[in-house]
Protein backbone atom coordinates (compact mmCIF):
# COMPACT_ATOMS: atom_id res chain seq x y z
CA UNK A 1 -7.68 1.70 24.16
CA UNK A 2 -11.56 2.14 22.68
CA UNK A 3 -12.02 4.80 20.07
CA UNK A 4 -15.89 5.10 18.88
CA UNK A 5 -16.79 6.10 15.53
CA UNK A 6 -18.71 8.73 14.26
CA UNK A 7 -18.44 11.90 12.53
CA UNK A 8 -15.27 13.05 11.07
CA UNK A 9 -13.33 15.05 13.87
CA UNK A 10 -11.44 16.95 11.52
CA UNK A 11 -12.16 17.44 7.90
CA UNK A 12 -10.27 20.94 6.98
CA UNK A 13 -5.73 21.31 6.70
CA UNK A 14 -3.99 19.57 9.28
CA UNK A 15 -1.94 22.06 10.78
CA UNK A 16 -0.87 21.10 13.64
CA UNK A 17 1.22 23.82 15.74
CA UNK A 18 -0.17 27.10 13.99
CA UNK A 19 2.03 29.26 11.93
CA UNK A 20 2.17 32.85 11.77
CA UNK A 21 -0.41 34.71 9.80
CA UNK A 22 2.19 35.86 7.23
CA UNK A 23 4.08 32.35 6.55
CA UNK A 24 0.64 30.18 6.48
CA UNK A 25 -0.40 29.39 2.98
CA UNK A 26 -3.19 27.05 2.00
CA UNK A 27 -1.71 23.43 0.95
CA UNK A 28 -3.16 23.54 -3.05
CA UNK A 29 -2.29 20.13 -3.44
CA UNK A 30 -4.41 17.25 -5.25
CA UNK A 31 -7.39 19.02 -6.15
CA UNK A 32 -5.72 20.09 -9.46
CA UNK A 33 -6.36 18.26 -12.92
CA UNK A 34 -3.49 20.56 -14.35
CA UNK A 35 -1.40 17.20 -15.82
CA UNK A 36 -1.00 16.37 -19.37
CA UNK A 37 -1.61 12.60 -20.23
CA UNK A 38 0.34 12.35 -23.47
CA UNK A 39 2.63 9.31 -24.13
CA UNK A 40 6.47 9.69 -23.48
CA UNK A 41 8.30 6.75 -24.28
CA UNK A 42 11.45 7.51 -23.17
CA UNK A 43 11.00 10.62 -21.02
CA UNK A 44 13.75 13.39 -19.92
CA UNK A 45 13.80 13.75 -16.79
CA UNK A 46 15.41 16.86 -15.12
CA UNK A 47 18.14 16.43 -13.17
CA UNK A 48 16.42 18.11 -10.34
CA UNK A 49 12.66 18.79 -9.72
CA UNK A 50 11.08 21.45 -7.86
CA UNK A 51 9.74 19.74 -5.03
CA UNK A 52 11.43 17.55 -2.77
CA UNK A 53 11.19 15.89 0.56
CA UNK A 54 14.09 15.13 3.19
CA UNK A 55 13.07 11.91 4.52
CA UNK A 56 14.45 11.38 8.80
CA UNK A 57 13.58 8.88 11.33
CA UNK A 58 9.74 9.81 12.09
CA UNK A 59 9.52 12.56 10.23
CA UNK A 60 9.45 14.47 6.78
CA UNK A 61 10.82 17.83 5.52
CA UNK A 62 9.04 19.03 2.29
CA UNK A 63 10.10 21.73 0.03
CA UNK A 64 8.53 23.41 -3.05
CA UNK A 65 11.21 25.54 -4.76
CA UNK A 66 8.63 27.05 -7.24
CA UNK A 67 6.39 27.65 -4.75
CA UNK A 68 8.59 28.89 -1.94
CA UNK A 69 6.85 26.59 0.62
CA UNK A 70 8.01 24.27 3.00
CA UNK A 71 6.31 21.74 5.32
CA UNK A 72 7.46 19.89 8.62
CA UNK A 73 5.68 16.51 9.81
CA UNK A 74 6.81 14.54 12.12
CA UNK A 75 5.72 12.59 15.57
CA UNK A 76 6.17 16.03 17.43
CA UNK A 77 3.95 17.75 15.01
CA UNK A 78 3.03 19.16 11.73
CA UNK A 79 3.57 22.70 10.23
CA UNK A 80 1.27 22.92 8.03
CA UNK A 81 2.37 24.58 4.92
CA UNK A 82 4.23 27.21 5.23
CA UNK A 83 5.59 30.12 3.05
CA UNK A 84 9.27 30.82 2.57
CA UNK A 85 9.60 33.98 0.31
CA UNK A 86 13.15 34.17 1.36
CA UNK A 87 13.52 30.52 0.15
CA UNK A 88 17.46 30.60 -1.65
CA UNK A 89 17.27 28.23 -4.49
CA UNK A 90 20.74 27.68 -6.06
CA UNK A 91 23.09 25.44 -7.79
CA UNK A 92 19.95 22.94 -6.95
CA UNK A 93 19.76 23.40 -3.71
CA UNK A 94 16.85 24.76 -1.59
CA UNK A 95 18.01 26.88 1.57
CA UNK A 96 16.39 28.59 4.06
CA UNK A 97 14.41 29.03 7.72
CA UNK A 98 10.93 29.43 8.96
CA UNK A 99 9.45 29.83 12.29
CA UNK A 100 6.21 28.45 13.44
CA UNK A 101 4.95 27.99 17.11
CA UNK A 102 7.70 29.57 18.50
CA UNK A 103 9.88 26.30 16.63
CA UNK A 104 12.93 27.50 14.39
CA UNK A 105 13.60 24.91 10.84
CA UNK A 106 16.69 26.03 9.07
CA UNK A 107 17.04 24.02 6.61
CA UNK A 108 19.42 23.10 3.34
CA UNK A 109 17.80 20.68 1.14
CA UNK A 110 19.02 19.49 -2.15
CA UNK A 111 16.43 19.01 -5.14
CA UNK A 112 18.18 16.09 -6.62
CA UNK A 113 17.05 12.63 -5.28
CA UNK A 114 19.50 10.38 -3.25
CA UNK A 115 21.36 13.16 -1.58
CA UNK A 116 21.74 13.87 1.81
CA UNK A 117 19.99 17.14 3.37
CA UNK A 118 20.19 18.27 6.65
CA UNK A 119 17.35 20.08 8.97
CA UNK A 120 18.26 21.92 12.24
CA UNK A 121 15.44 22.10 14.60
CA UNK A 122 15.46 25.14 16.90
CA UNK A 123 13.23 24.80 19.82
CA UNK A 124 12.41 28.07 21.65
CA UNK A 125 13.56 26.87 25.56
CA UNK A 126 15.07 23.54 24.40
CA UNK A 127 18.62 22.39 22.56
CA UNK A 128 18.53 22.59 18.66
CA UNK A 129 18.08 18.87 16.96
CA UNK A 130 20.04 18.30 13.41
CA UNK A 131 18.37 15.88 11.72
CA UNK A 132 20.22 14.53 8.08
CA UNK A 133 18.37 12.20 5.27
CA UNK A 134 17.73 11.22 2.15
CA UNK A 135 16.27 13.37 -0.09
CA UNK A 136 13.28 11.86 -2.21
CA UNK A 137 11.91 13.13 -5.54
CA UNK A 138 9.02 11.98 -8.04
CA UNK A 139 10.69 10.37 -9.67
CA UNK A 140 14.04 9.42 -7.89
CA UNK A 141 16.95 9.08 -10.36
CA UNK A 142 18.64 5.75 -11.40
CA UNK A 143 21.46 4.90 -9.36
CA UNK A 144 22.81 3.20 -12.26
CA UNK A 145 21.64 5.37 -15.58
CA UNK A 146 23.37 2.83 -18.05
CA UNK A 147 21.77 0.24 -16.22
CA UNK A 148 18.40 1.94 -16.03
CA UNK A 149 18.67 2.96 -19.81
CA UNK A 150 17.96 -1.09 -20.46
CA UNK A 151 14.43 -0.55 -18.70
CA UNK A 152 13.69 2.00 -21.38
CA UNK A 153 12.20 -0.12 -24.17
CA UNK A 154 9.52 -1.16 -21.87
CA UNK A 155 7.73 2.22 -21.92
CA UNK A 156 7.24 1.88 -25.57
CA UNK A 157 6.05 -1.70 -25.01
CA UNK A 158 3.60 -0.09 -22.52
CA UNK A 159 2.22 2.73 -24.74
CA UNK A 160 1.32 0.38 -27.54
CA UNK A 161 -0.89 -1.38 -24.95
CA UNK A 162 -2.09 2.01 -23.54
CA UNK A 163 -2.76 3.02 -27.50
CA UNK A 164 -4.65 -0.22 -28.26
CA UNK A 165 -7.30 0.79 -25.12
CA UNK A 166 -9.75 2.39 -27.21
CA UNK A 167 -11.94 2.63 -24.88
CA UNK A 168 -9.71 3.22 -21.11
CA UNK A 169 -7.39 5.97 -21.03
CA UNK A 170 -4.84 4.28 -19.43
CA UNK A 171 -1.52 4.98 -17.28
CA UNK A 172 1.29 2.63 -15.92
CA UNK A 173 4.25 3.19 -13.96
CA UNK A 174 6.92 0.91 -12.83
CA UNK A 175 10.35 1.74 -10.85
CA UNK A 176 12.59 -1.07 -10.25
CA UNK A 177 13.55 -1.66 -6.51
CA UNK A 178 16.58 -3.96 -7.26
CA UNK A 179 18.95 -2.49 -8.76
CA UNK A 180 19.05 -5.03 -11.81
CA UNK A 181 17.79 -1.65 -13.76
CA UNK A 182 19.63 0.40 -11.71
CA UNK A 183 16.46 1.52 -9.95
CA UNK A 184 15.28 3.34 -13.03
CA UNK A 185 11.24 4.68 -12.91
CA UNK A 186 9.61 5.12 -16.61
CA UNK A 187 6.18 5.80 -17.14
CA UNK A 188 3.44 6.34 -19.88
CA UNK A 189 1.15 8.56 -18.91
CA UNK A 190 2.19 8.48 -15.81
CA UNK A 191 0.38 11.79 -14.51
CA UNK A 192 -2.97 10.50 -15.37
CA UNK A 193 -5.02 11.16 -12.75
CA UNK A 194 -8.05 9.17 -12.49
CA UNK A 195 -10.28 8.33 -9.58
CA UNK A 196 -8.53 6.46 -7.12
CA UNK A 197 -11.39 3.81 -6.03
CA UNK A 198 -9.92 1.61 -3.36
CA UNK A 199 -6.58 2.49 -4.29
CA UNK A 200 -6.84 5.72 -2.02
CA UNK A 201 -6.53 2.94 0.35
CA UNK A 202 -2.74 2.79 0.27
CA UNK A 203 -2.75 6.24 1.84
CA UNK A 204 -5.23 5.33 4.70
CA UNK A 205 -2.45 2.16 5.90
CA UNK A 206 0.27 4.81 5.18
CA UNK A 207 -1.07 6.88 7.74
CA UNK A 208 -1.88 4.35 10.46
CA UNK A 209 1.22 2.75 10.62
CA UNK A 210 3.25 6.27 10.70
CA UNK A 211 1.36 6.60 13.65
CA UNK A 212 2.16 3.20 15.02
CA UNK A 213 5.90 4.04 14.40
CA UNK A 214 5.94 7.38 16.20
CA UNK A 215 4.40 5.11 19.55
CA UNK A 216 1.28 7.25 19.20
CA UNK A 217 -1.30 4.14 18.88
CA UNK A 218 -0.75 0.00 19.10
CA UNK A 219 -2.46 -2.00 16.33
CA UNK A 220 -4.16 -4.02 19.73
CA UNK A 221 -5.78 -0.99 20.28
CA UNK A 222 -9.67 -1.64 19.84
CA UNK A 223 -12.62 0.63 17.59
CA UNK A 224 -16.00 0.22 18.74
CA UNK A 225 -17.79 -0.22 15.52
CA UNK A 226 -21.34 0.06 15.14
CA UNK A 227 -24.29 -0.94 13.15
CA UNK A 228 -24.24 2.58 11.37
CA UNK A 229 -20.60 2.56 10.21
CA UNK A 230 -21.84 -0.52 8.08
CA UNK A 231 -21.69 -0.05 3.73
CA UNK A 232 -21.62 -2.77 1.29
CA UNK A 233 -19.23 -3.17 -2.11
CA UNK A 234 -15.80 -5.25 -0.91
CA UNK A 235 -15.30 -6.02 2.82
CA UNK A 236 -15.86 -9.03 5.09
CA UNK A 237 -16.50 -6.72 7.76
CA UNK A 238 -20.09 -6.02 7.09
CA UNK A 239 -21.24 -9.85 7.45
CA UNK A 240 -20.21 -9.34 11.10
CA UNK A 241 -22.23 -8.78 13.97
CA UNK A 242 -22.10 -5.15 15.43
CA UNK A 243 -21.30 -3.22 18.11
CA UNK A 244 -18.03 -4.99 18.46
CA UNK A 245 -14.75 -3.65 19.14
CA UNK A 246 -12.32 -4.64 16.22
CA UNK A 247 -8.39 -4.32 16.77
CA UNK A 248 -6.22 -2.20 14.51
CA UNK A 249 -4.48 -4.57 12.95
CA UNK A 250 -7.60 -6.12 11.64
CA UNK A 251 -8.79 -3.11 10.77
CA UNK A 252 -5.59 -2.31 8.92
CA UNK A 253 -5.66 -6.07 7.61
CA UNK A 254 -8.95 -6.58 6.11
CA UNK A 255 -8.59 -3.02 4.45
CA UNK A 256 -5.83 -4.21 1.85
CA UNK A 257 -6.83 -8.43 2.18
CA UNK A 258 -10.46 -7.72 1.60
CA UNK A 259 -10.40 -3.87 0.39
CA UNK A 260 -13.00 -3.85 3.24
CA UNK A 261 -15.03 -0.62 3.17
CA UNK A 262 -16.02 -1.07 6.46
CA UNK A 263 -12.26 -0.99 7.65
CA UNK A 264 -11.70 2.08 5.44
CA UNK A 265 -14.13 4.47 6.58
CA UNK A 266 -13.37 3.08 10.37
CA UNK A 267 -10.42 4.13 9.89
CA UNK A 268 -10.71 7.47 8.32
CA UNK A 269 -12.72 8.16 11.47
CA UNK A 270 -10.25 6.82 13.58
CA UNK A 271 -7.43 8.68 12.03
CA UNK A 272 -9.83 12.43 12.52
CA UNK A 273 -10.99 12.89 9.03
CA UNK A 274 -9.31 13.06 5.74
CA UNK A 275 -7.33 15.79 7.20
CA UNK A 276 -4.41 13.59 7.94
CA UNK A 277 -4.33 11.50 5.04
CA UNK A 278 -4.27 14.57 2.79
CA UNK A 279 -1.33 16.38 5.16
CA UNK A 280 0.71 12.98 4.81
CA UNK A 281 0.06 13.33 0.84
CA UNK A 282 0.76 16.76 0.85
CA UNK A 283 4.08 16.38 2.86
CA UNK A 284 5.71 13.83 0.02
CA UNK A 285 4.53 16.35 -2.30
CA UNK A 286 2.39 13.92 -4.23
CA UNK A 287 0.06 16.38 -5.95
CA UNK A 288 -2.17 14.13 -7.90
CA UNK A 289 -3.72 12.29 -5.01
CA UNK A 290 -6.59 13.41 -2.71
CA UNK A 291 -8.89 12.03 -0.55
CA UNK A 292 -12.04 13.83 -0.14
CA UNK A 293 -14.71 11.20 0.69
CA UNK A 294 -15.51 8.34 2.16
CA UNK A 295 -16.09 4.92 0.67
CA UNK A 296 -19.50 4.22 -1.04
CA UNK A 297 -20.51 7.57 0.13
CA UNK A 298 -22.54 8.40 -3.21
CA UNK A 299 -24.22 11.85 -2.02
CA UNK A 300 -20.62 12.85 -1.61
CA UNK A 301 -20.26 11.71 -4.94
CA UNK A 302 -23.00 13.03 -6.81
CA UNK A 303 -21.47 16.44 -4.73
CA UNK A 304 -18.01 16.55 -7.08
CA UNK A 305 -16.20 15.10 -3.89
CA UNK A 306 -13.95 12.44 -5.16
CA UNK A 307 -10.61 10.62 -4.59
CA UNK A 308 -8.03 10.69 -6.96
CA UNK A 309 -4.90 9.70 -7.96
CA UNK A 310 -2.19 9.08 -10.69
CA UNK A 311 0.10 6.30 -11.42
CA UNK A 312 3.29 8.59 -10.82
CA UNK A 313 1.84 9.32 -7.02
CA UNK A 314 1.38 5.45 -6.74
CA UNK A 315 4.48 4.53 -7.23
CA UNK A 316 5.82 7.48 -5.22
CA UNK A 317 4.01 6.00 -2.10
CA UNK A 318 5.04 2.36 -3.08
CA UNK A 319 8.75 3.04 -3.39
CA UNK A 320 8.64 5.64 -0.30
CA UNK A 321 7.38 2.41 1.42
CA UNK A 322 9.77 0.07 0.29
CA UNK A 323 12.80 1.97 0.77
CA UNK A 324 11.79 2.72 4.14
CA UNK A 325 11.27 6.42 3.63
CA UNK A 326 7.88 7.03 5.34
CA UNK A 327 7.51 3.85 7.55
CA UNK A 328 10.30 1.79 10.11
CA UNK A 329 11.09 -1.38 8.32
CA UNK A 330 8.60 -3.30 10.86
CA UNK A 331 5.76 -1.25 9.55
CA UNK A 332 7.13 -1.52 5.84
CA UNK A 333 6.90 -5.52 6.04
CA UNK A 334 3.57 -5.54 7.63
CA UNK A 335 2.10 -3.44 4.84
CA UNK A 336 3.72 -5.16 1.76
CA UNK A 337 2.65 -8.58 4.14
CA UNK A 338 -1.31 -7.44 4.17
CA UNK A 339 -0.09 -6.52 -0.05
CA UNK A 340 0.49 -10.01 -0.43
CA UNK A 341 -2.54 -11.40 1.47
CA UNK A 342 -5.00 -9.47 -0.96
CA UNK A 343 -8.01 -11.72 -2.17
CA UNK A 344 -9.26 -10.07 -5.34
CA UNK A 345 -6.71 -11.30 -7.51
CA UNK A 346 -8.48 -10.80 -10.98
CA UNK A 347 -5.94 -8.19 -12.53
CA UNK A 348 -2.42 -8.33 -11.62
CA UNK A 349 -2.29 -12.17 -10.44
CA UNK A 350 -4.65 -13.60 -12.96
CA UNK A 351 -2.58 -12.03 -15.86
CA UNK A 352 0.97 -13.53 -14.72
CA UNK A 353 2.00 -17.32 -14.30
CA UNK A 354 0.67 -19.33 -11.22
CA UNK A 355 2.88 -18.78 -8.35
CA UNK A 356 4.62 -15.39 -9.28
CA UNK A 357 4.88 -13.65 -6.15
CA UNK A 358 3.10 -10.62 -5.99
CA UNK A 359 1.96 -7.52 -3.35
CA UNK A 360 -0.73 -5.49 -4.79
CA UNK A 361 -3.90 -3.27 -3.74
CA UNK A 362 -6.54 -3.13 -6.82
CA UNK A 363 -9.18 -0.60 -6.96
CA UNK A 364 -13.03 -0.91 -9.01
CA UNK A 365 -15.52 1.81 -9.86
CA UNK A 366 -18.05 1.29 -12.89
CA UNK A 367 -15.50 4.05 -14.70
CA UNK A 368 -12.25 2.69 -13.23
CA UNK A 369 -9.71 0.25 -12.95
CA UNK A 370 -6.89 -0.57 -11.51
CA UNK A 371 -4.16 -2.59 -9.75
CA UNK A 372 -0.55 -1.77 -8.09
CA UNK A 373 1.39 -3.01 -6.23
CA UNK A 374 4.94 -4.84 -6.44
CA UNK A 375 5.86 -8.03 -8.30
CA UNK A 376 8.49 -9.78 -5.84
CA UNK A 377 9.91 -11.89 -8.30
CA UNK A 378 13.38 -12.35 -6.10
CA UNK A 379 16.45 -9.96 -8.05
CA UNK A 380 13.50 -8.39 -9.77
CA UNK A 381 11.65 -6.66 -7.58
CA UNK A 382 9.56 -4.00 -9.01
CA UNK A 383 7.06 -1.65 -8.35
CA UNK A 384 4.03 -0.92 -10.40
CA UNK A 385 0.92 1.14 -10.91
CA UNK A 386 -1.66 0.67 -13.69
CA UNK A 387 -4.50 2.98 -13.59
CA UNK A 388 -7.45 3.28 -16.05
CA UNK A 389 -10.20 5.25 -16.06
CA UNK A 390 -13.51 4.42 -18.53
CA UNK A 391 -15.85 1.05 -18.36
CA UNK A 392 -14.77 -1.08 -15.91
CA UNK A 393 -14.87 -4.57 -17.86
CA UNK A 394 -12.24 -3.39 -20.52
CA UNK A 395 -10.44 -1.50 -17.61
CA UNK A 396 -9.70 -4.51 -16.00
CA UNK A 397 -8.09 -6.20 -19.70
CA UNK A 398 -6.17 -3.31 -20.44
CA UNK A 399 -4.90 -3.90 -16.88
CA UNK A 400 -3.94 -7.31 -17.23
CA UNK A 401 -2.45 -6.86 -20.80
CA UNK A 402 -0.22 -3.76 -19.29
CA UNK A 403 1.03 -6.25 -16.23
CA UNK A 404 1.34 -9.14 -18.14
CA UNK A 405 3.68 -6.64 -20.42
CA UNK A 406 6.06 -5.89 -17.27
CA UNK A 407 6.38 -9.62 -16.33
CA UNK A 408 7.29 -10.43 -19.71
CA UNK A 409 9.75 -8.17 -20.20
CA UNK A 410 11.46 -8.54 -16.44
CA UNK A 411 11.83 -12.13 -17.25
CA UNK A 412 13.35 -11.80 -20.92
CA UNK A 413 16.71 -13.66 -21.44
CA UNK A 414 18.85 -10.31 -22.09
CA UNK A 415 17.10 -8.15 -19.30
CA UNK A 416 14.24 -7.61 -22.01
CA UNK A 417 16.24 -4.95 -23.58
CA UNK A 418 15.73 -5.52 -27.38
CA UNK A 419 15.24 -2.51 -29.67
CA UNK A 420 11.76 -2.00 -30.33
């Protein structure tokens, strides 16, 4: 198949089947700068949060307790967001049923992570579908909290480094994936919520390969690209010669290997606009991250549109990823494989010994910095986000100095758990 570029298709809430005038609500997510940045060593966190998402084979189930909102995405289709005002929220547990497009969702979804929720699909002419899953929250809790209290000392490792950059508000999350920490997430300043650079990127992959799971597209389907999707910055793409019809999986490829530009607007194109990319953020409920233009688009800019993000949302998306939440476990290894391949290796890899095996995505504006990613160190896998906004030069140290700070302390005799 041959898609040409051009023109966003498609730049306003994907909605997908329409809901009825009285349950649609507008989505509200990721254009807020509501988030305090203050440092929290050891944070409290809640035993249950207020939004959550029931993760199911090709599909998500979000719910917003405060908000009384729910939202259904999956191959078959997206709700949009919809209003629940008769949303039952007890004993941390959000209950209740909404019908859109002639398509019944009763639902019964805890808002503690790691528990199982169920959804019962209730086609107008067709059988009822129960779908069950886990239910995912920002963060998720430890599944070992005596093991995850030994991660703790790191945060106040991190916000000494955060403290000492004068000149870069900084943020850094990290969530272990093994278990050695009994997959505890800390963060300092982990709802900062700079702009997102190349980062945004993550989202774009996300997106594709959701698609490629649900059968809707093959990565050796072709884009025509032409001579006017061509901008500069990162990308290998635009030494090429154009027209030429590029495969997915290149596309998807050179957009993490080379944080190719070219790939990334292709691709936004492809996908029908930022409308997509914004209803897959919306549906994990990630509420810091937006994207709402396209790369080295500086009128755009210079407009107030801009991409943004926060370390938290990072590592939402990273661990959503590796726990093979959002994406099959074919699309999950792909992604984290395209991770590993990436060629600007100045923050992340050039702060940690040779050899350390590492998947990351970086991102570089004049007034931000950043890398994440996941440091694959084998019984130590980890995943991390460190986000800065300010110039970019010190950006990129305070970068280094907060990854070199997570490697240290992952390979300390003791688990790194001294008192600090």
């Amino acid at each position: 198949m041959v898609a040409t570029t051009g023109p966003a298709t498609a730049d306003g809430p994907d909605h997908g089947p329409v809901a009825e005038p009285a349950q649609q609500t507008e989505p509200g997510y990721g254009d807020s700068e509501g988030h305090e940045p203050g440092l929290d060593p050891t944070p409290e966190r809640a035993p249950t949060s207020e939004v959550s998402w029931l993760s199911f084979p090709g599909g998500v189930f979000a719910v917003d307790s405060l908000g009384h909102t729910v939202r259904y995405r999956a191959c078959d289709g997206d709700t949009g967001r919809v209003a629940d005002p008769n949303m039952r929220v007890a004993a941390g547990v959000a209950s209740g049923a909404v019908v859109v497009g002639g398509v019944a969702y009763r639902y019964r979804v805890p808002l503690v992570g790691r528990s199982e929720g169920t959804l019962e699909v209730i086609p107008r002419h067709r059988p009822p579908v129960e779908l069950t899953g886990v239910v995912v929250t920002s963060p998720q809790p430890p599944t070992d909290p005596v093991a995850g209290a030994r991660l703790f000392p790191l945060s106040g490792q991190l916000a000494r480094v955060v403290a000492d950059a004068s000149l870069n508000p900084a943020g850094a999350t990290v969530r272990d994936l093994s278990g050695r920490y009994g997959d505890q997430q800390i963060a300092v300043n982990g709802s900062l919520r700079p702009k997102a650079a190349s980062v945004i990127k993550l989202w774009i992959l996300v997106e594709l390969l959701r698609r490629v799971d649900c059968g809707q597209v093959s990565l050796d389907d072709g884009v025509l690209v032409t001579p006017e999707d061509i901008v500069g910055g990162t990308g290998q793409l635009q030494f090429e010669t154009f027209p030429q019809v590029v495969t997915l999986h290149r596309l998807a490829q050179y957009l993490i290997k080379y944080s190719d530009n070219v790939a990334a607007n292709v691709l936004i194109t492809y996908l029908s606009g930022f409308a997509p990319v914004n209803a897959l953020i919306d549906s994990m409920n990630q509420r810091s991250t937006i994207l709402a233009r396209r790369m080295l688009d500086s009128a755009a800019a210079q407009r107030g549109e801009e991409n943004y993000t926060s370390p938290d949302d990072v590592v939402s998306v990273l661990g959503a990823v590796w726990d093979g939440e959002i994406l099959t476990p074919a699309s999950r290894d792909l992604m984290i494989g395209f991770m590993r391949e990436q060629t600007l290796n100045t923050k992340i890899p050039a702060a940690l010994p040779p050899g350390v095996p590492v998947a990351h995505k970086t991102g570089d504006l004049p007034d931000a910095s950043h890398d994440v990613g996941y440091y694959l160190i084998p019984g130590t896998e980890t995943a991390v986000a460190f986000l800065t906004a300010g110039p970019m030069a010190t950006g990129d140290e305070t970068v280094r100095r907060m990854a070199r700070t997570v490697y240290d302390f992952l390979v300390t005799p003791g688990d790194g758990a001294v008192e600090e």
